[in-house]
C-alpha atoms as a PDB file:
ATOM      1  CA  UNK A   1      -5.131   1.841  11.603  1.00  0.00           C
ATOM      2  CA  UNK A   2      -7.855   1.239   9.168  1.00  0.00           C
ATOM      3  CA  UNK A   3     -10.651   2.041  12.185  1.00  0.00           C
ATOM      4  CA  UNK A   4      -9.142   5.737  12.439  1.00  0.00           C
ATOM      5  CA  UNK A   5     -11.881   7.857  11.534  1.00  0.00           C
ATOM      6  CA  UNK A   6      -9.854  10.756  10.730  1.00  0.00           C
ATOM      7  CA  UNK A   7      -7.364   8.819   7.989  1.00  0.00           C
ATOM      8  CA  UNK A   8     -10.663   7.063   6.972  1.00  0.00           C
ATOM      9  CA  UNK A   9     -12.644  10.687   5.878  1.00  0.00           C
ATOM     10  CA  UNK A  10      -9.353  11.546   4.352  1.00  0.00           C
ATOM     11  CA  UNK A  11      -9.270   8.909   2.233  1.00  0.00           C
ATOM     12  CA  UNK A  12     -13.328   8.843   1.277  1.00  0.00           C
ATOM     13  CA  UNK A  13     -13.257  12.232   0.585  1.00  0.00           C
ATOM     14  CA  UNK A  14     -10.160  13.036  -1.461  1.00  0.00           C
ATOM     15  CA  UNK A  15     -10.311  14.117  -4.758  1.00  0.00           C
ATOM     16  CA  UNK A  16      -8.374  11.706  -6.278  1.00  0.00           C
ATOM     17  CA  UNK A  17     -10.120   8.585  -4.992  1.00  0.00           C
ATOM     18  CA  UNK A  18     -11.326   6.123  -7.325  1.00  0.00           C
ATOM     19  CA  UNK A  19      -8.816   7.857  -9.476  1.00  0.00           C
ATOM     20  CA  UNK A  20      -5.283   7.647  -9.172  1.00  0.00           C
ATOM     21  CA  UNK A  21      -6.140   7.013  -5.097  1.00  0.00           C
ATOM     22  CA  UNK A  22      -7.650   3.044  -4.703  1.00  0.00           C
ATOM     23  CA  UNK A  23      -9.208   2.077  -1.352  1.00  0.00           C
ATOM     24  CA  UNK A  24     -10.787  -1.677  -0.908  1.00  0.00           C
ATOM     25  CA  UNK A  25     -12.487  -1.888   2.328  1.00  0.00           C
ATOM     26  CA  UNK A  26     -13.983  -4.975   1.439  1.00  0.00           C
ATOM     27  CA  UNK A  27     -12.395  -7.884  -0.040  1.00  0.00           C
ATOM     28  CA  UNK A  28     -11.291  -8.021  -4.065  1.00  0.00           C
ATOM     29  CA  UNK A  29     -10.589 -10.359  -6.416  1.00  0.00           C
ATOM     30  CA  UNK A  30      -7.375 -11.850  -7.066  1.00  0.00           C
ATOM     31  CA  UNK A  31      -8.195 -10.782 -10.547  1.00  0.00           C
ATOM     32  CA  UNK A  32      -8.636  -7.262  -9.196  1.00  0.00           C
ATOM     33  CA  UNK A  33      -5.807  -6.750  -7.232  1.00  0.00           C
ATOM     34  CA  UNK A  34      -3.416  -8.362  -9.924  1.00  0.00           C
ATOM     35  CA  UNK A  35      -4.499  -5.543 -12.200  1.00  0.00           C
ATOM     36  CA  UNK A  36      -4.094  -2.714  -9.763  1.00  0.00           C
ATOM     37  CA  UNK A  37      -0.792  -3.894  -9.341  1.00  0.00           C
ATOM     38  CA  UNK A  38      -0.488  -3.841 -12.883  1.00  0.00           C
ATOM     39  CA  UNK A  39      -1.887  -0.602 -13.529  1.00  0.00           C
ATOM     40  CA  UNK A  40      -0.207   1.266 -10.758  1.00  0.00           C
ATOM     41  CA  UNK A  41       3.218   3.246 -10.797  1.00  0.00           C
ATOM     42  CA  UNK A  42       4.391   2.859  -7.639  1.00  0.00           C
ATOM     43  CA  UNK A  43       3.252   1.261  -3.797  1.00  0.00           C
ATOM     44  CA  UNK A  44       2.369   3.315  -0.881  1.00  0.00           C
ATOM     45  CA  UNK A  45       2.719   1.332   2.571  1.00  0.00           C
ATOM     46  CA  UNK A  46       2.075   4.056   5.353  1.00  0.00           C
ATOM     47  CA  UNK A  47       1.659   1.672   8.055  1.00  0.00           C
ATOM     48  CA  UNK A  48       2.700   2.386  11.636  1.00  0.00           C
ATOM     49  CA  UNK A  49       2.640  -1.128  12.738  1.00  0.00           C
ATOM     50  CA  UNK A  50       2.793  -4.357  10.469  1.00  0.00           C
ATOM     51  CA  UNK A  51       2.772  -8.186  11.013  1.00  0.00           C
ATOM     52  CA  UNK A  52       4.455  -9.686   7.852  1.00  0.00           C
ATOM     53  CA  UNK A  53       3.758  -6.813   4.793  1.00  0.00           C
ATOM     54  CA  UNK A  54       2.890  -9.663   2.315  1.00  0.00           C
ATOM     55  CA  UNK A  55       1.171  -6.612   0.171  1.00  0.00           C
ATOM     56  CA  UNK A  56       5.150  -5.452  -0.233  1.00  0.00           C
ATOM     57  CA  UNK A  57       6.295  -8.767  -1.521  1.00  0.00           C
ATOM     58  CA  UNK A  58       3.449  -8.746  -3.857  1.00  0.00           C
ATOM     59  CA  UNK A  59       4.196  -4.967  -5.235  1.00  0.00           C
ATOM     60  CA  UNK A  60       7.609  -5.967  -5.675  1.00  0.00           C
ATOM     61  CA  UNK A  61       6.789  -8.888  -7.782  1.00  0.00           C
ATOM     62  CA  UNK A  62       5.488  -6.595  -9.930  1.00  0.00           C
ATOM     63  CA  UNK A  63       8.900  -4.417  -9.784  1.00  0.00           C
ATOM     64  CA  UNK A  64       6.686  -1.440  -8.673  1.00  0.00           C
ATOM     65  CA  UNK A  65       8.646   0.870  -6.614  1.00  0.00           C
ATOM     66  CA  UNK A  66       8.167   0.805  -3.029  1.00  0.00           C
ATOM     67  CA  UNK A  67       6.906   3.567  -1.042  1.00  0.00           C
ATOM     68  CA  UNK A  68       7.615   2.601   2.766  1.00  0.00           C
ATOM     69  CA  UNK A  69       6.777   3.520   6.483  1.00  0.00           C
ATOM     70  CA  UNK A  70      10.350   3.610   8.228  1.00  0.00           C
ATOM     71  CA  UNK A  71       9.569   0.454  10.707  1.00  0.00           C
ATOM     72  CA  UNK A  72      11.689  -2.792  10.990  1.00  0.00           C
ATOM     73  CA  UNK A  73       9.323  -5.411   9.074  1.00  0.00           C
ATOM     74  CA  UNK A  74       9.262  -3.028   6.142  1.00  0.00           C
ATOM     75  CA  UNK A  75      12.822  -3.405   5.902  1.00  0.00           C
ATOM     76  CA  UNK A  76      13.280  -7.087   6.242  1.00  0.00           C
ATOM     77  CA  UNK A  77      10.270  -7.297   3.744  1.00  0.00           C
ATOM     78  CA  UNK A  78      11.885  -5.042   0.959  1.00  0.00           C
ATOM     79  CA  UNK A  79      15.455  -6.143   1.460  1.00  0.00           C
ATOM     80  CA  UNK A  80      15.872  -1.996   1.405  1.00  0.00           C
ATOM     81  CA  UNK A  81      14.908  -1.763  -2.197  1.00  0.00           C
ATOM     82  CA  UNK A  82      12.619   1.030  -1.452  1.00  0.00           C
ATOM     83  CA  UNK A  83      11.952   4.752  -0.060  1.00  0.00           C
ATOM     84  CA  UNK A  84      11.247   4.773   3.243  1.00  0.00           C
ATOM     85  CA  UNK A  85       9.849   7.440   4.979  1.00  0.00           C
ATOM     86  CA  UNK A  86       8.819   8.463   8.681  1.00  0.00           C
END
């Protein structure tokens, strides 16, 4: 989850961050996240537990391709028009 300190250091300190790597802690604009979808090339959803995935419905909208957790609401989100991973 977002409070593990571990996956939290990983992301503020990799190289890429900022880069091709975004991170919003706080929130952003609809503005801004319309144009990250816009900008990026695919969607990463690494999520071990999820309550709706309403981010995956909006990458999809976009027709980015979906990069997916293995976990049940994942699936019925993306209608299994993605990659899943464990």
């Amino acid at each position: 989850g977002w409070k593990n300190k571990e996956i939290i250091h990983q992301i503020e300190t990799h190289p890429l961050l900022n880069q091709k790597l975004f991170w919003h802690k706080t929130h952003i604009s609809d503005a801004a996240l319309q144009q990250r979808y816009l900008e990026c090339d695919a969607a990463i959803f690494a999520s071990d537990a999820e309550g709706f995935g309403l981010a995956i419905v909006e990458a999809a909208f976009y027709h980015k391709p979906l990069i997916l957790r293995d976990i049940p609401v994942f699936h019925e989100v993306s209608q299994e028009q993605a990659f899943f991973f464990q």
